[in-house]
Protein backbone atom coordinates (compact mmCIF):
# COMPACT_ATOMS: atom_id res chain seq x y z
CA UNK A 1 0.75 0.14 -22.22
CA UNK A 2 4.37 -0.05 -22.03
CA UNK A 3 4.77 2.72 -19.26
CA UNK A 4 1.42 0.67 -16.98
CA UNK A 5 3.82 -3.14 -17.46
CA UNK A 6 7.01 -0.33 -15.93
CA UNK A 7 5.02 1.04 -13.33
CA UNK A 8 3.61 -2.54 -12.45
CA UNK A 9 7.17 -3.79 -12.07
CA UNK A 10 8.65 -1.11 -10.35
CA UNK A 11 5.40 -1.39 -7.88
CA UNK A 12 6.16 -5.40 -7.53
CA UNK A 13 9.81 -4.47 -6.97
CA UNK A 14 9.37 -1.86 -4.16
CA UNK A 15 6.38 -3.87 -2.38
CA UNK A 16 9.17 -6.92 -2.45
CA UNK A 17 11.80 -4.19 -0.71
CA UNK A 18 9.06 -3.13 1.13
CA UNK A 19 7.90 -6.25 2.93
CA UNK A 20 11.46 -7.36 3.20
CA UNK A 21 12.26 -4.63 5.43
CA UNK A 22 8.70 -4.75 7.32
CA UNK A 23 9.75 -8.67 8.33
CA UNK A 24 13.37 -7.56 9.35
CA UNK A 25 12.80 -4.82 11.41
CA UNK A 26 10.63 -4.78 14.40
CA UNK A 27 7.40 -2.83 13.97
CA UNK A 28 6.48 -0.17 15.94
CA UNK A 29 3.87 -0.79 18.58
CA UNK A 30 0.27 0.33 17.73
CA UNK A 31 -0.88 3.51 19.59
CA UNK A 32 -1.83 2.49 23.38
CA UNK A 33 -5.28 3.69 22.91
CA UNK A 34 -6.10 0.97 19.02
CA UNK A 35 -8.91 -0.95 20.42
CA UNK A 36 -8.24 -4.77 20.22
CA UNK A 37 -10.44 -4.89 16.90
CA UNK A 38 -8.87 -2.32 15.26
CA UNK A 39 -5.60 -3.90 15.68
CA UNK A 40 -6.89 -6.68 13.95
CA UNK A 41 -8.37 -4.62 11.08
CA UNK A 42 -5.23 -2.88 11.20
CA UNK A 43 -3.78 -6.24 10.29
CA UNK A 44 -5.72 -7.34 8.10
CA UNK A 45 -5.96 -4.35 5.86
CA UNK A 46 -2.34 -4.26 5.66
CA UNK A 47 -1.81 -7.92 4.96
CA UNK A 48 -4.14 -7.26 2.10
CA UNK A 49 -2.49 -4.10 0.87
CA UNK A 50 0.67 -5.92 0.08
CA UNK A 51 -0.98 -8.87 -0.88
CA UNK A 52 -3.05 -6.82 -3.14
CA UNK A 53 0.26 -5.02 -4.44
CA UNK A 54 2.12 -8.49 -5.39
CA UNK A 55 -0.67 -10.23 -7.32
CA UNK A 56 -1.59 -7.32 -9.15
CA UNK A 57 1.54 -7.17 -11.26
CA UNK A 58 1.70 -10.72 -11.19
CA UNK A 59 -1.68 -11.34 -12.53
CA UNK A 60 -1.25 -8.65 -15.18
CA UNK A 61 2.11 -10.37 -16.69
CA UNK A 62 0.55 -13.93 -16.65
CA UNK A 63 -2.61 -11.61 -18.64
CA UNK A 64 -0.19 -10.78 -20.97
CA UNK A 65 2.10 -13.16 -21.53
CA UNK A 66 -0.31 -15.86 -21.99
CA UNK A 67 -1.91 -14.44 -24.87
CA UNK A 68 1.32 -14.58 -26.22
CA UNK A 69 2.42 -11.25 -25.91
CA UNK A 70 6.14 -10.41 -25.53
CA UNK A 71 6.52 -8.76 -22.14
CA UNK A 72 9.46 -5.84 -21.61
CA UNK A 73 9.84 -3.77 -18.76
CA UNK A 74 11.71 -0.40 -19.04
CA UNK A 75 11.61 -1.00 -22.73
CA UNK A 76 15.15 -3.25 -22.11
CA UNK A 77 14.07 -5.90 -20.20
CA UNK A 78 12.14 -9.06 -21.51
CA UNK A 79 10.43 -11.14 -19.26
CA UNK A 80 10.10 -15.08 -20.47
CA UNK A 81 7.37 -15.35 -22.72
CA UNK A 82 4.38 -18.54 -21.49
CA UNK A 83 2.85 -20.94 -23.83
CA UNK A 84 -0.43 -19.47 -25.38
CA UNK A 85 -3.27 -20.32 -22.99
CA UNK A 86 -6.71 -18.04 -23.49
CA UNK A 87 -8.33 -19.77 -20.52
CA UNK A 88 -5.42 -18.55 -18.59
CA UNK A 89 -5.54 -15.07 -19.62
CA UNK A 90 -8.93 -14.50 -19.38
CA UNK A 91 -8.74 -15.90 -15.82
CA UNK A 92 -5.58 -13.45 -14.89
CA UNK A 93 -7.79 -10.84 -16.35
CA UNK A 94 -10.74 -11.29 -13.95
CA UNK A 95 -7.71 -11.62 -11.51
CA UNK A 96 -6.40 -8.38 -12.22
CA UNK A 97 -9.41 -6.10 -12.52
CA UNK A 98 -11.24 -7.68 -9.36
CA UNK A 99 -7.71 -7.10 -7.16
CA UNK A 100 -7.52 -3.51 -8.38
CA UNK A 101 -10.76 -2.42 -7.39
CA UNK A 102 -10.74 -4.15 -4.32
CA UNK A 103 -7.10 -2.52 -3.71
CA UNK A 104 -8.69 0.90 -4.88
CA UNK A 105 -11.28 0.16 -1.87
CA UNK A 106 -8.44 -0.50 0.56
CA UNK A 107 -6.81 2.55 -0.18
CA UNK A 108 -9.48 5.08 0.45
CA UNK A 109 -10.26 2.98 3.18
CA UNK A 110 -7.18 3.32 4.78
CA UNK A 111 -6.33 6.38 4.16
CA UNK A 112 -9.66 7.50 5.73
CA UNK A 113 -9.07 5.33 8.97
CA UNK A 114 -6.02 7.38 9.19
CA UNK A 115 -7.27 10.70 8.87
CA UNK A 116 -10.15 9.45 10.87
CA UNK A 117 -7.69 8.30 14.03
CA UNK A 118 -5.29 11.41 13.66
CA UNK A 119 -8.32 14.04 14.14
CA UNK A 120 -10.86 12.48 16.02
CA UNK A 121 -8.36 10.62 18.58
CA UNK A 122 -5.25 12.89 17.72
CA UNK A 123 -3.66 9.39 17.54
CA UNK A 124 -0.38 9.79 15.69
CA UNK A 125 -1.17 7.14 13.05
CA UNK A 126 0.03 9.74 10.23
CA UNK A 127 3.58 10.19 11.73
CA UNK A 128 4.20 6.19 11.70
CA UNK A 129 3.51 6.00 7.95
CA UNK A 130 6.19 8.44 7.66
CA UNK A 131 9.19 7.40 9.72
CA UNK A 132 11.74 9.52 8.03
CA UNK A 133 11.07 12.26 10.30
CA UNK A 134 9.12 10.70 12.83
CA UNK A 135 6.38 12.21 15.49
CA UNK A 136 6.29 16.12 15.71
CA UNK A 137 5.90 16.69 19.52
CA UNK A 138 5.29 20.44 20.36
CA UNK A 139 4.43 22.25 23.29
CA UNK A 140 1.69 24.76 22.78
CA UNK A 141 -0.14 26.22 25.62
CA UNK A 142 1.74 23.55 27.66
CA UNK A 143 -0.30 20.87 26.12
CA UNK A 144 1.98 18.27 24.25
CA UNK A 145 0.58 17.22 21.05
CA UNK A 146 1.32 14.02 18.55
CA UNK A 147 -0.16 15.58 15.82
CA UNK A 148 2.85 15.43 12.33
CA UNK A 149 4.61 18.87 11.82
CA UNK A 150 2.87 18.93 8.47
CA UNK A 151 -0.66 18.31 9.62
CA UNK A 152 -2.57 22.08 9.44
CA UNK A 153 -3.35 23.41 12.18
CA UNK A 154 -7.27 24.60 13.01
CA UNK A 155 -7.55 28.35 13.07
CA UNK A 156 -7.87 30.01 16.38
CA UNK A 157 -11.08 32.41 16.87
């Protein structure tokens, strides 16, 4: 249980860093060819995905700590303890298991839209997850293609 209340922390932490930097920096521009709608569910899946990833840790704290339980992350680290309140447990429970199916959902969602976009549309959704590197643009048979360095590559015949 300990290493699940770390985990949730250090998840609540980095989404915080996360979003910080998402609302500083300018986003990149969605690939020319994102239909209108997909934009929007683009959107709204993300919104979700952090929202999901903030009230998840949140809700499983106020779980704990209102059943009276002393909450410390790392094993160093106490978090204030709340007055006993069942009623308010139970309802961060329900809270908690409902937002991390739904985020389970989101996830495989997501990560199939991705896939889906990078091989049927060769959009180069992949490569803007991971900015570190960036696009792989290489010239093969004079063609360019978006497709990430690390994506495999279909077997000629």
């Amino acid at each position: 249980m300990q290493a699940h209340l770390s985990l949730g922390a250090l998840v609540f932490a980095l989404t915080l860093l996360r979003l910080g930097l998402r609302l500083s920096s300018a986003a990149l521009p969605p690939p020319a060819a994102m239909t209108p709608a997909a934009r929007r569910a683009a959107r709204l899946v993300q919104a979700a995905l952090y929202a999901l990833l903030i009230l998840l840790p949140v809700s499983g704290y106020l779980k704990l700590a209102a059943l009276g339980f002393q909450v410390v992350l790392f094993g160093v680290l106490p978090l204030p303890p709340l007055p006993f309140d069942p009623a308010v447990a139970a309802a961060a429970r329900a809270l908690h298991v409902a937002a991390a199916a739904l985020l389970g959902l989101l996830l495989m969602g997501h990560i199939g839209a991705a896939v889906f976009h990078a091989r049927l549309f060769g959009q180069p959704v992949l490569a803007r997850m991971f900015p570190v590197s960036g696009p792989s643009v290489t010239r093969r048979a004079g063609r360019r293609s978006s497709r990430p360095g690390w994506w495999p590559r279909r077997a000629r015949r």
